[in-house]
Each structure stands twice: as structure tokens, then as C-alpha cells.
Protein backbone atom coordinates (compact mmCIF):
# COMPACT_ATOMS: atom_id res chain seq x y z
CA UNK A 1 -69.44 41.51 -34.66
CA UNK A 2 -71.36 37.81 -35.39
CA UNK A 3 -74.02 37.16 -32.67
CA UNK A 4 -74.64 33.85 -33.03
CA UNK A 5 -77.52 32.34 -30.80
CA UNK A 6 -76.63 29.75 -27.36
CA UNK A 7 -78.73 27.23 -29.00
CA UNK A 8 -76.15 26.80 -31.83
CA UNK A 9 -73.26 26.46 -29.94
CA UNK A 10 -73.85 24.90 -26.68
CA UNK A 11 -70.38 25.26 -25.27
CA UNK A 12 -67.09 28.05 -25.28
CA UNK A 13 -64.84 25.25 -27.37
CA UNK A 14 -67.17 25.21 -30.25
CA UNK A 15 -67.47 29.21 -29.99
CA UNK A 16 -63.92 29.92 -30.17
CA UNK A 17 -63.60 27.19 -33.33
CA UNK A 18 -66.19 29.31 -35.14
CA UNK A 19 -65.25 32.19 -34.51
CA UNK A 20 -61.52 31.38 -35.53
CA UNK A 21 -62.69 29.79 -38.61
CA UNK A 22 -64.50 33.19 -39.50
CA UNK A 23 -61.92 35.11 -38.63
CA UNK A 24 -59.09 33.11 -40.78
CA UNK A 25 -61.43 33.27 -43.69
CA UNK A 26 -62.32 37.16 -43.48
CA UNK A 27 -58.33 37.70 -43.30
CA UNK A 28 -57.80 34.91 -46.24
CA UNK A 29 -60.12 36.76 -48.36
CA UNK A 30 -59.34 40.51 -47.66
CA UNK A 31 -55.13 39.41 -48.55
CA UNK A 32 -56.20 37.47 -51.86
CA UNK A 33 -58.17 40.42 -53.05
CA UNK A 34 -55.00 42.67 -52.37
CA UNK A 35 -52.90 40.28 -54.43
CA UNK A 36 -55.15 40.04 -57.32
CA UNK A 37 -55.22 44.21 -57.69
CA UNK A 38 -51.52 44.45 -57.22
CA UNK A 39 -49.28 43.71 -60.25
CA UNK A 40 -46.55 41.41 -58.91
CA UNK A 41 -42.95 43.74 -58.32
CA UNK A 42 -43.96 45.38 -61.74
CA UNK A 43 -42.17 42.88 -63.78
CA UNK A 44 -43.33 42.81 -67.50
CA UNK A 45 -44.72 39.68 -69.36
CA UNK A 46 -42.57 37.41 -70.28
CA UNK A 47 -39.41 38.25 -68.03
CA UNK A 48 -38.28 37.11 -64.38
CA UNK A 49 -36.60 39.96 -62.18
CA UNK A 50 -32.67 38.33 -61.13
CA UNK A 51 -29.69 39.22 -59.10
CA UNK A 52 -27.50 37.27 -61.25
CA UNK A 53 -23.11 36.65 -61.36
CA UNK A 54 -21.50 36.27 -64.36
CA UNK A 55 -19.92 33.13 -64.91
CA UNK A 56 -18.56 33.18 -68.26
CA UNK A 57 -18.46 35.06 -71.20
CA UNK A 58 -18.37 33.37 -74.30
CA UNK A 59 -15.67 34.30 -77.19
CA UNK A 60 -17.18 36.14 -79.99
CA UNK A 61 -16.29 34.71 -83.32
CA UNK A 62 -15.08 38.06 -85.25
CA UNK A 63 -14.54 38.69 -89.22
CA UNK A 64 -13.32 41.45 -91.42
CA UNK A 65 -16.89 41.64 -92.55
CA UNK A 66 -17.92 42.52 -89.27
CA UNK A 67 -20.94 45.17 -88.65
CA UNK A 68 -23.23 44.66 -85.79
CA UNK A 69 -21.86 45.55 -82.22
CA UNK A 70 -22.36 41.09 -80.87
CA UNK A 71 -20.39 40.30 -84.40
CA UNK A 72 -17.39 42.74 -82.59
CA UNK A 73 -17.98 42.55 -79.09
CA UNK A 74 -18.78 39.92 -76.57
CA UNK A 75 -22.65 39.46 -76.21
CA UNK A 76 -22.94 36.05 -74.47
CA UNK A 77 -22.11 34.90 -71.20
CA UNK A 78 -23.55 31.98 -68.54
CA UNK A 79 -25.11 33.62 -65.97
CA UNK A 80 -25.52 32.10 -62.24
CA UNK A 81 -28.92 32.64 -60.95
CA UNK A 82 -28.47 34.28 -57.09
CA UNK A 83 -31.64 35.95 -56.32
CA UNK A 84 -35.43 35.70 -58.11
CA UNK A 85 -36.87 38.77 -57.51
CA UNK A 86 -40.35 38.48 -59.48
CA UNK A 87 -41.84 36.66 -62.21
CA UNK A 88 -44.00 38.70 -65.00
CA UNK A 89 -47.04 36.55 -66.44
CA UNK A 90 -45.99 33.97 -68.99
CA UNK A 91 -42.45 33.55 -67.87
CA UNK A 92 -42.47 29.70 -68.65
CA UNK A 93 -39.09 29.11 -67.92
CA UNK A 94 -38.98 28.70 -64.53
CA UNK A 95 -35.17 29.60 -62.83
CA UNK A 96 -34.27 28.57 -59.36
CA UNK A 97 -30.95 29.93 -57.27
CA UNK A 98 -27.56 28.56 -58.86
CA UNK A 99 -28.95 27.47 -61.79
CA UNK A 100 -26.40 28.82 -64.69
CA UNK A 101 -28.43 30.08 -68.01
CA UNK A 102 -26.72 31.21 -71.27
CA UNK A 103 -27.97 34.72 -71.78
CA UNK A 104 -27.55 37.00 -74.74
CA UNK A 105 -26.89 41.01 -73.94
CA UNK A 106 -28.73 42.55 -76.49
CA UNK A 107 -26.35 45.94 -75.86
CA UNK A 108 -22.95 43.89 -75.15
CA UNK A 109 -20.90 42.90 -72.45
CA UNK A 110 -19.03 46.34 -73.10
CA UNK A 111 -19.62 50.04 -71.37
CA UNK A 112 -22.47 51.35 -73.38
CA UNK A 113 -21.42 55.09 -73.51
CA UNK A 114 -19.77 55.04 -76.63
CA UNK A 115 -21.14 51.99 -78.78
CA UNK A 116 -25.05 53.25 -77.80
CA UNK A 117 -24.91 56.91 -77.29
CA UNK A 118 -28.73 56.95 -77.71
CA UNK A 119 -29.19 54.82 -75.03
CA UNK A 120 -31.12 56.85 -72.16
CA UNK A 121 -28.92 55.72 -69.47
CA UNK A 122 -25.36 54.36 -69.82
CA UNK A 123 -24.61 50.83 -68.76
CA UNK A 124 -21.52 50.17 -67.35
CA UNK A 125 -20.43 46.80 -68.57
CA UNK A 126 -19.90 43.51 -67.24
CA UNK A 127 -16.85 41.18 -66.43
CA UNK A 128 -16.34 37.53 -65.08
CA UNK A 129 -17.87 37.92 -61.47
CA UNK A 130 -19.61 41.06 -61.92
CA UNK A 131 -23.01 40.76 -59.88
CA UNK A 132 -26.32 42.51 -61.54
CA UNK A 133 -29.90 42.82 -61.49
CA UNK A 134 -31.99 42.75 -64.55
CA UNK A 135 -35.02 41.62 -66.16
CA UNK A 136 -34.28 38.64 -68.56
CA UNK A 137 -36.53 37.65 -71.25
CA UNK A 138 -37.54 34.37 -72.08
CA UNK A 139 -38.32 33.49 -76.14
CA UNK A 140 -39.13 30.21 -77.04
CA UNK A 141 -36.01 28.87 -79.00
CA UNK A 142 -35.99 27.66 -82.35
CA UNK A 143 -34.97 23.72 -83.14
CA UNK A 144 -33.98 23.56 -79.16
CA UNK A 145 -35.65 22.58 -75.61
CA UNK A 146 -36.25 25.37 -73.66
CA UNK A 147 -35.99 29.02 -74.11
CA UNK A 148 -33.14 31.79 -74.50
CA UNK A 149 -32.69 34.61 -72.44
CA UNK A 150 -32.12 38.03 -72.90
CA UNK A 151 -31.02 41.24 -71.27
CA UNK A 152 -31.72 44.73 -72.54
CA UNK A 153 -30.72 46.68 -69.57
CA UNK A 154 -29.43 46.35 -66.19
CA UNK A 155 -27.92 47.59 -62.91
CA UNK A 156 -24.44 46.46 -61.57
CA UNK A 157 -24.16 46.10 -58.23
């Protein structure tokens, strides 16, 4: 408790104004200590948390030649932006609700079960209008404006 002297404070207005102010700034200071100790939702550097719908998926362009699972397999799609859950520090690509990115799968579009069997956990593939959450990484991209984005893994809901 603050005891603060008549003399100071002549009247009850100016006592409850301090005494407001003090609290406010006690509560202020006690939640922006908690926030600074806290990592925000976990989220690592350089990714933003989503709940996002696929859009699109782009063709893949295949060849006889072909090796690497995104040179068989769709890897691309647009991806609509429905939910931000958390932003990991230097995410400097900032992505607001319905905004529609272009985002490379790193393991495909396709169930992962048989292409990645050393994959940890399974992923079950996505289609036009399948809804997931994931954490997509933001590079800086080479000769464009802006970054691309990529998912590794992710959870369709």
C-alpha cells in the first residue's frame, strides 16, 4: 500500500487519479515483463504460423529426364491466407487475412507415405480447397520484390 501524506493531495479526486495512475502502471509493467520472457506461440525465426486454403495448384512442367519429387509431382500452389496465428522474429513479409501467396511445398502436394518414407510423420496431401495450418517460411527472393514462401510440414484440417 502507498501512504501518501494530506498535504500532497488536498482532495479525494486527485487521490483516486494517483492512485489509478499507479495502479495502471504497476499492471502495464508486470504484463510487459511477461511478454518479453515468453517466446511468442513458439514460432521459429523467420516463419509466420497460418490457417491457410488452397487456392490453386500450379501444373508441374514434367520431362523424361525427370528426378526430384517437384520435377514429378505438383509442389506449388496459391495459398489464401485465413488465420495468422504467430509471427517468429524476422518474418519481414508481413501477411494479412485473404491475401493469396504462391507457396512452394518442399515435400509435394502428394500423400507423403510413400514418396518420403523417412519422414517422421506422414502428411496427408493437399487438394484445391483443402484447409491447413503450417509454418511458412519467408526467403528473400532472388531478381524479384518480396519473398517466397515455403512449407515443410503441416496439419490438414
Amino acid at each position: 500500500m502507498i501512504f501518501i501524506p494530506k498535504q500532497i493531495l488536498p482532495n479525494h479526486r486527485a487521490t483516486a487519479f494517483v492512485l489509478l495512475t499507479l495502479a495502471i502502471l504497476f499492471f502495464h509493467t508486470q504484463n510487459s515483463t511477461a511478454q518479453m520472457i515468453a517466446p511468442p506461440n513458439n514460432v521459429p525465426p523467420s516463419h509466420c504460423r497460418i490457417v491457410g486454403k488452397i487456392v490453386e495448384v500450379l501444373p508441374v512442367k514434367t520431362s523424361k529426364e525427370a528426378t526430384q519429387p517437384c520435377q514429378k509431382y505438383a509442389c506449388k500452389a496459391k495459398v489464401q491466407v485465413l488465420k495468422v496465428l504467430g509471427i517468429g522474429s524476422g518474418f519481414h513479409s508481413p501477411l494479412s487475412l485473404d491475401k493469396t501467396i504462391l507457396v512452394k511445398f518442399a515435400f509435394t502436394l502428394q500423400p507423403t507415405e510413400k514418396l518420403f518414407p523417412e519422414l517422421n510423420k506422414a502428411m496427408p496431401g493437399l487438394t484445391i480447397g483443402d484447409k491447413f495450418q503450417a509454418d511458412v517460411q519467408a526467403l528473400p527472393s532472388m531478381g524479384e520484390q518480396g519473398s517466397s514462401f515455403t512449407v515443410h510440414t503441416y496439419k490438414k484440417q
